[in-house]
Protein backbone atom coordinates (compact mmCIF):
# COMPACT_ATOMS: atom_id res chain seq x y z
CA UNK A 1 75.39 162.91 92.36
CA UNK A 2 77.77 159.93 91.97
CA UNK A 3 76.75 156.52 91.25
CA UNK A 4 79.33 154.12 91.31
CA UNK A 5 79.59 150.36 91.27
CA UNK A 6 76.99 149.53 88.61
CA UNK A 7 78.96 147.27 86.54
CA UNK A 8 78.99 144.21 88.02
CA UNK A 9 74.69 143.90 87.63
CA UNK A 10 75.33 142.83 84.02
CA UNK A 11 77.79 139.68 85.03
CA UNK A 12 76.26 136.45 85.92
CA UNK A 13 79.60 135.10 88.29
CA UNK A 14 77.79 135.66 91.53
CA UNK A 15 74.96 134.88 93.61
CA UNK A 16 75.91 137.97 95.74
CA UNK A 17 72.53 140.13 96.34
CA UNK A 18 74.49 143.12 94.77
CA UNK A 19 74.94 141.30 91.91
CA UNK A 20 71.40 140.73 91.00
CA UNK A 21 69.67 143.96 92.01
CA UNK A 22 70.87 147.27 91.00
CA UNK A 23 69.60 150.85 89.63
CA UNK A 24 68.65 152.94 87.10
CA UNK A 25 69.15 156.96 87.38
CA UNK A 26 66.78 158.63 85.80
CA UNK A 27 68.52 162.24 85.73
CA UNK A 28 66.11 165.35 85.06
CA UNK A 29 68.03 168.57 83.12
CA UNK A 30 65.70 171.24 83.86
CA UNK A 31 66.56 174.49 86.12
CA UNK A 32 67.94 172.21 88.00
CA UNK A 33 69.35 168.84 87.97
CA UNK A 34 67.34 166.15 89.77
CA UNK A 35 68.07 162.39 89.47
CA UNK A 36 65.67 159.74 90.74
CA UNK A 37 66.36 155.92 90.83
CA UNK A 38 64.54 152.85 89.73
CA UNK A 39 65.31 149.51 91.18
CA UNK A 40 65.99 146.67 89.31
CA UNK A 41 66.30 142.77 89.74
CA UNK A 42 68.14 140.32 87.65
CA UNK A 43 66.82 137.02 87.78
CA UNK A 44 67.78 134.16 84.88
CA UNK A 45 69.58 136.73 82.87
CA UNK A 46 66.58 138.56 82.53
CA UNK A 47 66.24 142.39 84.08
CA UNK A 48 62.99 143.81 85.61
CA UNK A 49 62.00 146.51 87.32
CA UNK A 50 61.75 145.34 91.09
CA UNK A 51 58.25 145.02 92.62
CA UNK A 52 57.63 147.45 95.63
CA UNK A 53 58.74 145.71 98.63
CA UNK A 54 62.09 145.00 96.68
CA UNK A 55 62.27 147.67 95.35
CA UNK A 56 61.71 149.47 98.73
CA UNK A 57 64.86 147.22 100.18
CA UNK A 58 67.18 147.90 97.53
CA UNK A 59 66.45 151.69 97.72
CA UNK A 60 67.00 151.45 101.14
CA UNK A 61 69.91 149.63 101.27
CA UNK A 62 71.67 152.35 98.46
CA UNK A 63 70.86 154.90 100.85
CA UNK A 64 72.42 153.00 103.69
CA UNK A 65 75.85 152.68 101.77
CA UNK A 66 76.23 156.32 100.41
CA UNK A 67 75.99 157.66 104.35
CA UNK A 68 78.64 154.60 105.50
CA UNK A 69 80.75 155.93 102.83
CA UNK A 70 80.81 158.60 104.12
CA UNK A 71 82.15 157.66 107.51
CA UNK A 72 85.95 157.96 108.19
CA UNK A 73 87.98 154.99 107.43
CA UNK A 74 84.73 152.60 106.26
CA UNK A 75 86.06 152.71 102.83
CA UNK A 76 89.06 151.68 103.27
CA UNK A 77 87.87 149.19 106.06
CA UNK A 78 85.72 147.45 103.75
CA UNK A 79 88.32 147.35 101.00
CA UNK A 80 90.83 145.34 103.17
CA UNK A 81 88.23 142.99 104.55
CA UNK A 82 86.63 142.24 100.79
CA UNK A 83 90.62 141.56 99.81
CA UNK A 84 90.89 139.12 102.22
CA UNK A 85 88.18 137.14 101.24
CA UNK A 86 88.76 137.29 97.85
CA UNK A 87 93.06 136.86 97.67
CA UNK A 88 92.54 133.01 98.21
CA UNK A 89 90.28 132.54 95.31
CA UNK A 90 92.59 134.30 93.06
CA UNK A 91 95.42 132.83 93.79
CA UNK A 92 93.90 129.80 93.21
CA UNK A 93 92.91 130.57 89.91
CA UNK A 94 96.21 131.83 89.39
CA UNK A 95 97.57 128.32 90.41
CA UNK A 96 95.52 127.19 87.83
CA UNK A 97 93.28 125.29 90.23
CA UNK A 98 89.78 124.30 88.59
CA UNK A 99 86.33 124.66 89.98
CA UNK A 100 86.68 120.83 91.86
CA UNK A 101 90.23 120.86 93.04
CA UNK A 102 89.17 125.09 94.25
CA UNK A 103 86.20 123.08 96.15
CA UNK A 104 88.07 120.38 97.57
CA UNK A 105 91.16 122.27 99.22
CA UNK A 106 88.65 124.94 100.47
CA UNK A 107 86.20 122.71 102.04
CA UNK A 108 87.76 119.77 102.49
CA UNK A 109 92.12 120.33 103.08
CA UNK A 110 91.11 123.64 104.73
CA UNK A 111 93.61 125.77 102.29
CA UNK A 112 96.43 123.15 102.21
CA UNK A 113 97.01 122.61 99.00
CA UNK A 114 97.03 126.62 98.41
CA UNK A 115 99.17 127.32 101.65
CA UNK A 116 101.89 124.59 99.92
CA UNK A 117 101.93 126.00 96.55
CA UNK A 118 102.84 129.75 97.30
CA UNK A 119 105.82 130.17 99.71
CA UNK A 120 106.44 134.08 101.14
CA UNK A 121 109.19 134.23 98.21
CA UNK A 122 106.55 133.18 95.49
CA UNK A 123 104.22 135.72 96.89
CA UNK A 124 106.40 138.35 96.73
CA UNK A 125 107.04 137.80 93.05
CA UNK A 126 103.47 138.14 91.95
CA UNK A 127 103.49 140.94 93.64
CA UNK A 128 106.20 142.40 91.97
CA UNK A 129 104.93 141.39 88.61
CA UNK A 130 101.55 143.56 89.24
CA UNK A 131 103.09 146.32 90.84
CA UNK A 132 106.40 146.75 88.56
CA UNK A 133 104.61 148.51 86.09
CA UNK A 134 107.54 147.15 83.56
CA UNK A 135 106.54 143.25 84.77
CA UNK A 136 102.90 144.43 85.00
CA UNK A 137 102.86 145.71 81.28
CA UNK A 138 105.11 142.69 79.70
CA UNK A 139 102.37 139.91 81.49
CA UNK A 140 99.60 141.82 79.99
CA UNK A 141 100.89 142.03 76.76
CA UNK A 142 102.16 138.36 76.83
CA UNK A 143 98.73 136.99 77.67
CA UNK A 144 96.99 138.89 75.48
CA UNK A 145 99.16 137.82 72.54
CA UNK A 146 99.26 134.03 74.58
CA UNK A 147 95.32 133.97 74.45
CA UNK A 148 95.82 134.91 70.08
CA UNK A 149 98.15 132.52 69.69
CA UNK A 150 95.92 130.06 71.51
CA UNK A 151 92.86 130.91 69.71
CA UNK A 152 94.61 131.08 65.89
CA UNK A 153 95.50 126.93 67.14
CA UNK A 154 92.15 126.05 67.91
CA UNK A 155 90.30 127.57 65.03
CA UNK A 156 88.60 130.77 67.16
């Protein structure tokens, strides 16, 4: 039995229904090896087990996702269709866009302000910096001494 995708219960970024419920695996060594799950909620940063008809639902809906995982091509399906609804909202973040000026070009310019700011060529660079494993490894280690040097300024 693999369970995968459990991390993102413990982050509070998302009002996504996956990230509020989750499971426990109770695994069983005995002759065999039998693992049973426990559903959890999340609600105001505080973790319960979920009452039955929840609990029923998330069950249910775990056991719906391991057999479309199983389907040819719905992994990868899924994977190109959660990138493109989540590319815009890093490279806005990226851009260095805030939580308001995010909001207003989304809802209000309709992506303008985004579609102005990165040009095919500009693009293509980040690109290259997170797939150039020599550009990928220099960024990381730049930021992460960036974010020191940052923190030694301000007292942190």
């Amino acid at each position: 039995t693999i369970v995968y995708g459990q991390g993102n219960f413990i982050f509070d970024h998302s009002e996504s229904e996956l990230w509020k419920t989750s499971l426990l695996v109770e695994v069983n060594l005995g002759r065999s090896v039998k693992t049973a799950y426990i559903s959890i909620v999340k609600a105001k940063e505080k973790v319960r087990v979920a009452e039955s008809k929840k609990a029923e639902e998330i069950l249910t809906d775990f056991n719906k996702r391991s057999q479309e995982i199983l389907m040819p091509g719905f992994v990868e399906k899924k994977y190109s269709e959660f990138a493109d609804q989540t590319v815009e909202s890093y490279l806005r973040k990226l851009a260095g866009y805030g939580r308001w000026l995010s909001a207003l070009d989304r809802k209000i310019l309709g992506g303008l302000l985004l579609r102005r700011k990165y040009s095919r060529r500009k693009l293509l660079a980040i690109q290259n910096y997170i797939e150039c494993e020599a550009h990928r490894e220099l960024l990381q280690s730049g930021i992460v001494r960036y974010s020191q040097i940052l923190d030694e300024k301000h007292g942190f």
